[in-house]
Protein backbone atom coordinates (compact mmCIF):
# COMPACT_ATOMS: atom_id res chain seq x y z
CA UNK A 1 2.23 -19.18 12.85
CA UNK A 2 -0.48 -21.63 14.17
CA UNK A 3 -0.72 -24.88 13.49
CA UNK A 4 -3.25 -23.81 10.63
CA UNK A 5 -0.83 -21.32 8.70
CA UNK A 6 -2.50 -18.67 10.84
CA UNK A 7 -0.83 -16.06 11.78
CA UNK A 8 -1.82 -14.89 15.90
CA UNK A 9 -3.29 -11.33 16.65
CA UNK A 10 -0.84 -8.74 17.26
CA UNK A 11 -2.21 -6.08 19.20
CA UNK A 12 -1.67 -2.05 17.81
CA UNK A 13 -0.61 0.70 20.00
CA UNK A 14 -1.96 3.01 17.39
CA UNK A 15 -5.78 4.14 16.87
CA UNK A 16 -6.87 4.08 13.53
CA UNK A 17 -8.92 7.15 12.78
CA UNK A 18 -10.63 6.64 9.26
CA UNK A 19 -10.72 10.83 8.72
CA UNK A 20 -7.52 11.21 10.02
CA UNK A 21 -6.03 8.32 8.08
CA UNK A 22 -7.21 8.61 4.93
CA UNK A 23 -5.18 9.79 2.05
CA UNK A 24 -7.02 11.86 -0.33
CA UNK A 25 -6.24 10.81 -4.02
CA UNK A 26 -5.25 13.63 -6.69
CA UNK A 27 -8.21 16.04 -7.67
CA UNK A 28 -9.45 15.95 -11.42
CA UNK A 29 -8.63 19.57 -13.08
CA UNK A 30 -8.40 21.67 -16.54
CA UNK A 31 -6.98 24.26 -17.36
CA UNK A 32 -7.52 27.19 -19.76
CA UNK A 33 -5.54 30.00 -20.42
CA UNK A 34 -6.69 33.75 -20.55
CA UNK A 35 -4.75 36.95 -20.97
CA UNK A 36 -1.87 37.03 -17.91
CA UNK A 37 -4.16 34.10 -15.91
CA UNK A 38 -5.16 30.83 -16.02
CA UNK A 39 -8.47 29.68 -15.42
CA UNK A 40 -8.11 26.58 -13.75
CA UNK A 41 -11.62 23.67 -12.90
CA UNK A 42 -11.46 21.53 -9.86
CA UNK A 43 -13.33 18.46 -9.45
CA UNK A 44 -12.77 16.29 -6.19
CA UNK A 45 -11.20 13.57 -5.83
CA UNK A 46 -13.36 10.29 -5.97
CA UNK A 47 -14.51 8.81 -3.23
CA UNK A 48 -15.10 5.26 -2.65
CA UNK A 49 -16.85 5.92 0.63
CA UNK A 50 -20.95 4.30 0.07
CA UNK A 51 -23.71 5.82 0.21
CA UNK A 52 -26.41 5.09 3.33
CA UNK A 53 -28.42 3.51 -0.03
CA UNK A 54 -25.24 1.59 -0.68
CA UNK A 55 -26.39 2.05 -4.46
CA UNK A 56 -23.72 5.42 -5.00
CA UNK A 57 -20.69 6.47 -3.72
CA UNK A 58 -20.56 9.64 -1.25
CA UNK A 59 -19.00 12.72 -2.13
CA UNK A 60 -15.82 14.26 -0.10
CA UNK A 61 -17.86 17.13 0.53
CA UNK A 62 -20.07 14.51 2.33
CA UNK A 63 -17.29 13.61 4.53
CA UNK A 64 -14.99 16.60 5.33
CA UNK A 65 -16.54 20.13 5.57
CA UNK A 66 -14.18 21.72 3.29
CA UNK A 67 -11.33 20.34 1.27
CA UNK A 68 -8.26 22.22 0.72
CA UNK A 69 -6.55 22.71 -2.32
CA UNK A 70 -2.93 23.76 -3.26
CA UNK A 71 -2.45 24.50 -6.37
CA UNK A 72 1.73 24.89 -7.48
CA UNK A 73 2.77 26.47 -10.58
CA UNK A 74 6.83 26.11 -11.27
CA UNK A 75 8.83 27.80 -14.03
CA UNK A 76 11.80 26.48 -14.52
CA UNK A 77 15.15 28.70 -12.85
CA UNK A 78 12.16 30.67 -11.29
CA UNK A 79 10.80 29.99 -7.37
CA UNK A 80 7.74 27.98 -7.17
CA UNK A 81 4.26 29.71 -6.55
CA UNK A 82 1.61 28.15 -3.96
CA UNK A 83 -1.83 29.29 -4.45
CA UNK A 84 -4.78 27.79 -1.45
CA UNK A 85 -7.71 27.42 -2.22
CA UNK A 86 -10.81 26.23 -0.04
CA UNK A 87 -13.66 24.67 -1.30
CA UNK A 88 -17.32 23.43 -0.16
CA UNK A 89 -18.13 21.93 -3.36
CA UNK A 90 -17.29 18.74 -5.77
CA UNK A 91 -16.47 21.61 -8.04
CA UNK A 92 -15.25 25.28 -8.14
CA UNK A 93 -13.22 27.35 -10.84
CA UNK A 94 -10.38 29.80 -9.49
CA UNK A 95 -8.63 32.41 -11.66
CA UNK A 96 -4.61 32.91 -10.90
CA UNK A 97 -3.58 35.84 -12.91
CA UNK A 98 -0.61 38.18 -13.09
CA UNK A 99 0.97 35.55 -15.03
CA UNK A 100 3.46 36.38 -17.51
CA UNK A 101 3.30 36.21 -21.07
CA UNK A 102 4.88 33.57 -23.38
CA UNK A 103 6.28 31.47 -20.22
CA UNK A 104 5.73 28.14 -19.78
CA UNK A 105 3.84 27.09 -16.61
CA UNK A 106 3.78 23.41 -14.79
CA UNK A 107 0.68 23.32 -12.84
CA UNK A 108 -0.20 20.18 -10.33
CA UNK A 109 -3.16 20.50 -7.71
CA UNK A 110 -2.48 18.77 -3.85
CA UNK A 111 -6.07 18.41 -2.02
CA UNK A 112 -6.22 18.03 1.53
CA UNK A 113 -8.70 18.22 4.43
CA UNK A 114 -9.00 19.03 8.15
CA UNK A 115 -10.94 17.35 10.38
CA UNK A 116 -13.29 18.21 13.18
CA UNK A 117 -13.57 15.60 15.60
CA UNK A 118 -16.25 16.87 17.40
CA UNK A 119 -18.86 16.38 14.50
């Protein structure tokens, strides 16, 4: 520390990417079953990113060109299932069927993104 309770610059050896960097917060979703699927409504996560008005907040979809979705469903004694899903919108619907009947499901929903650099 300085004499002042400061504490001296430290330079990083790492880059700080804000894209890269970021981790994306859990989507919003619903579910609602149908006979042998579920339909399942994504929203995006929120963003906290301003807008160029700095009145609203931007939407992911504003920042990465598609945001990827995994969506797990786990029985237990049973392997889990991994559906992907890609999306270019705050929200989309998806159908997983050949479910089976009378079996309970445990759904949770991952989103992540890839970035292009060269935008």
């Amino acid at each position: 520390y300085t004499t002042l309770l400061l504490s001296d610059w430290v330079p990083l050896d790492l880059d700080l990417f804000p894209k890269r960097d970021t981790i994306l917060g859990p989507p919003f979703f619903n579910i609602s079953a149908c006979s042998g699927c579920l339909n399942v409504l994504i929203q995006s996560p929120v963003s906290y990113l301003k807008s160029s008005d700095d009145q609203t907040f931007r939407s992911l979809i504003n920042v990465y060109d598609v945001l990827k979705y995994t969506i797990r469903l786990t029985v237990p004694g049973r392997a889990e299932e991994k559906v992907d899903r890609d999306a270019q919108e705050d929200t989309f619907r998806t159908v997983i069927d050949n479910l089976q009947p009378k079996t309970n499901y445990c759904i949770s929903v991952e989103t992540s993104a890839t970035v292009n650099f060269s935008k």
